[in-house]
C-alpha atoms as a PDB file:
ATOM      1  CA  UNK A   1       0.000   0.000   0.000  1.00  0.00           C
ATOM      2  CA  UNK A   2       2.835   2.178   0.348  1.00  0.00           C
ATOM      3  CA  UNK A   3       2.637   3.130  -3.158  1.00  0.00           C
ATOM      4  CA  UNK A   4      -0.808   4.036  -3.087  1.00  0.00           C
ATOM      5  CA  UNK A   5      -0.432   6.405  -0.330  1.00  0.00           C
ATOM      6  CA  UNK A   6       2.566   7.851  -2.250  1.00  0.00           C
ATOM      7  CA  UNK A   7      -0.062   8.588  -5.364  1.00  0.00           C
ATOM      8  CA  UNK A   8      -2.765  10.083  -3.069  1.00  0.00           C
ATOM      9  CA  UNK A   9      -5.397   7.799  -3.933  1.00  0.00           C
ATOM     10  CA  UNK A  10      -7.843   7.111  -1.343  1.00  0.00           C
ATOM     11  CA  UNK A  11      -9.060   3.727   0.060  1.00  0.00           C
ATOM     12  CA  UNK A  12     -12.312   4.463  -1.329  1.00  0.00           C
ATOM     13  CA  UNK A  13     -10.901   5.435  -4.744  1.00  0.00           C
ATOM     14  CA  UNK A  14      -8.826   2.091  -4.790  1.00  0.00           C
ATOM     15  CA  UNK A  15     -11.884   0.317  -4.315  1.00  0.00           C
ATOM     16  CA  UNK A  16     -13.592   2.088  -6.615  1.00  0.00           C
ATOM     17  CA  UNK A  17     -10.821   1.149  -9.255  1.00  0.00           C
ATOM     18  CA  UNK A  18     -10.689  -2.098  -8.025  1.00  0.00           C
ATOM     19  CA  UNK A  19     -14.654  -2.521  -9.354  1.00  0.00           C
ATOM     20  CA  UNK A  20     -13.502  -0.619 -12.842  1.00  0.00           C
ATOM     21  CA  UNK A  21     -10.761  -3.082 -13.619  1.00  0.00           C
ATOM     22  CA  UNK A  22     -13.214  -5.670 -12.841  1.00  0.00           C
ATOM     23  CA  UNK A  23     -15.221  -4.199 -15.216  1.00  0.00           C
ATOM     24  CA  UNK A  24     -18.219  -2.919 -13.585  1.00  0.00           C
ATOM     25  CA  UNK A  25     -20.369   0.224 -14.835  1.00  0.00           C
ATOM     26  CA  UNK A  26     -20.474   3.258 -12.754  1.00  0.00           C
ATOM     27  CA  UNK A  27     -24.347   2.333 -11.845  1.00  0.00           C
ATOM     28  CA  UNK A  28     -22.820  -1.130 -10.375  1.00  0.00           C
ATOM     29  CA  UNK A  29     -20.228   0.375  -8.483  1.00  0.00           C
ATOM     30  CA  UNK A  30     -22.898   2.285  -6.910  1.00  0.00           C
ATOM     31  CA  UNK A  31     -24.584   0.012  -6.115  1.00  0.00           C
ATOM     32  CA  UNK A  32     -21.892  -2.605  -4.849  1.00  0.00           C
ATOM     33  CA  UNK A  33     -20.742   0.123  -2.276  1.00  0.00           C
ATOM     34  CA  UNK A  34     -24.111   1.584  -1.668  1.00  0.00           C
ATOM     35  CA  UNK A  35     -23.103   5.171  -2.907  1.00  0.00           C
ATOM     36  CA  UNK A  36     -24.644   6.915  -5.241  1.00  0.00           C
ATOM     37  CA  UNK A  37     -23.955   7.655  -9.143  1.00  0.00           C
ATOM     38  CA  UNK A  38     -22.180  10.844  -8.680  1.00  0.00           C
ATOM     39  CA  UNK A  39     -20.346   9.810  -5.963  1.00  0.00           C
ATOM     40  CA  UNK A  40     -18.926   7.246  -7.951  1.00  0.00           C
ATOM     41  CA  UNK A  41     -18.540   9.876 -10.836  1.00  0.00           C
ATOM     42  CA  UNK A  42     -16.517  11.663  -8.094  1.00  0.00           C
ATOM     43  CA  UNK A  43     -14.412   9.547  -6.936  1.00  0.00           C
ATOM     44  CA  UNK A  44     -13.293   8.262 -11.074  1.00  0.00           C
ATOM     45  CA  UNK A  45     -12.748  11.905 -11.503  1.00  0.00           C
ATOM     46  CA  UNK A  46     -10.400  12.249  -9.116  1.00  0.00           C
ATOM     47  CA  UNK A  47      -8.735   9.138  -9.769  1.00  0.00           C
ATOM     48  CA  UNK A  48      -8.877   9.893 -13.487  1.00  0.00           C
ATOM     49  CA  UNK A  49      -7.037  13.140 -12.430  1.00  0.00           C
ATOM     50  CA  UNK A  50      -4.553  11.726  -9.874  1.00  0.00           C
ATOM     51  CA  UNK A  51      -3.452   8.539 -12.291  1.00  0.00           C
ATOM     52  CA  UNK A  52      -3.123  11.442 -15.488  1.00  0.00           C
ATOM     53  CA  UNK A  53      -5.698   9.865 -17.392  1.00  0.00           C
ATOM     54  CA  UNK A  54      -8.725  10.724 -19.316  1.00  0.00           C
ATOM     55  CA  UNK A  55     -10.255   7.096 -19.561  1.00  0.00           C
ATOM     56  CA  UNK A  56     -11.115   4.374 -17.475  1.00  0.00           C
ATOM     57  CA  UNK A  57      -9.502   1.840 -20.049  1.00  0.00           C
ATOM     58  CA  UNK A  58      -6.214   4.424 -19.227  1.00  0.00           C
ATOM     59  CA  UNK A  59      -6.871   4.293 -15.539  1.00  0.00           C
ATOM     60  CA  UNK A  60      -6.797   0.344 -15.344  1.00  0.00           C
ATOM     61  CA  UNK A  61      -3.626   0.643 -17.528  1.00  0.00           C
ATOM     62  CA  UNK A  62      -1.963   2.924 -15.553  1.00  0.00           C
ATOM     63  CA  UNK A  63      -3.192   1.579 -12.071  1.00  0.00           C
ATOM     64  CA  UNK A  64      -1.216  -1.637 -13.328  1.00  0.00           C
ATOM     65  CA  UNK A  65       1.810  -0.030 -14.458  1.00  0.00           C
ATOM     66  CA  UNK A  66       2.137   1.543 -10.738  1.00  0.00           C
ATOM     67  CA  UNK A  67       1.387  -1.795  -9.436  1.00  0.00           C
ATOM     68  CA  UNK A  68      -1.601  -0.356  -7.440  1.00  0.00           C
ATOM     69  CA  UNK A  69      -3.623  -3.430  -8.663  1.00  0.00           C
ATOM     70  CA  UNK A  70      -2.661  -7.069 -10.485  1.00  0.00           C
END
């Protein structure tokens, strides 16, 4: 984890991008953490923006490059 606290992301935001690589839509995110839609928005946003990516395709990319997830 020491890399993930090193990029800023937040537990919440790894778990979020934990559900994108497994390739879950923002609506089942929500619902999987009982959150809502924007929330979810939020959070990808500011992963999107911490990871320097526009694209959630880019995100799980980059996410494995950093070795933040398998």
């Amino acid at each position: 984890y020491t890399t993930l606290f090193r990029s800023g992301i937040s537990k919440r935001e790894k778990e979020v991008l934990d559900l994108i690589a497994g390739g879950l839509s923002n609506q089942e995110i929500a619902d999987k953490l009982f959150v809502s839609l924007n929330t979810v928005k939020t959070h990808s946003s500011n992963l999107f923006q911490k990871l320097e990516v526009s694209r959630r395709t880019q995100a799980v990319q980059r996410a494995k490059e950093l070795r933040l997830i398998p």
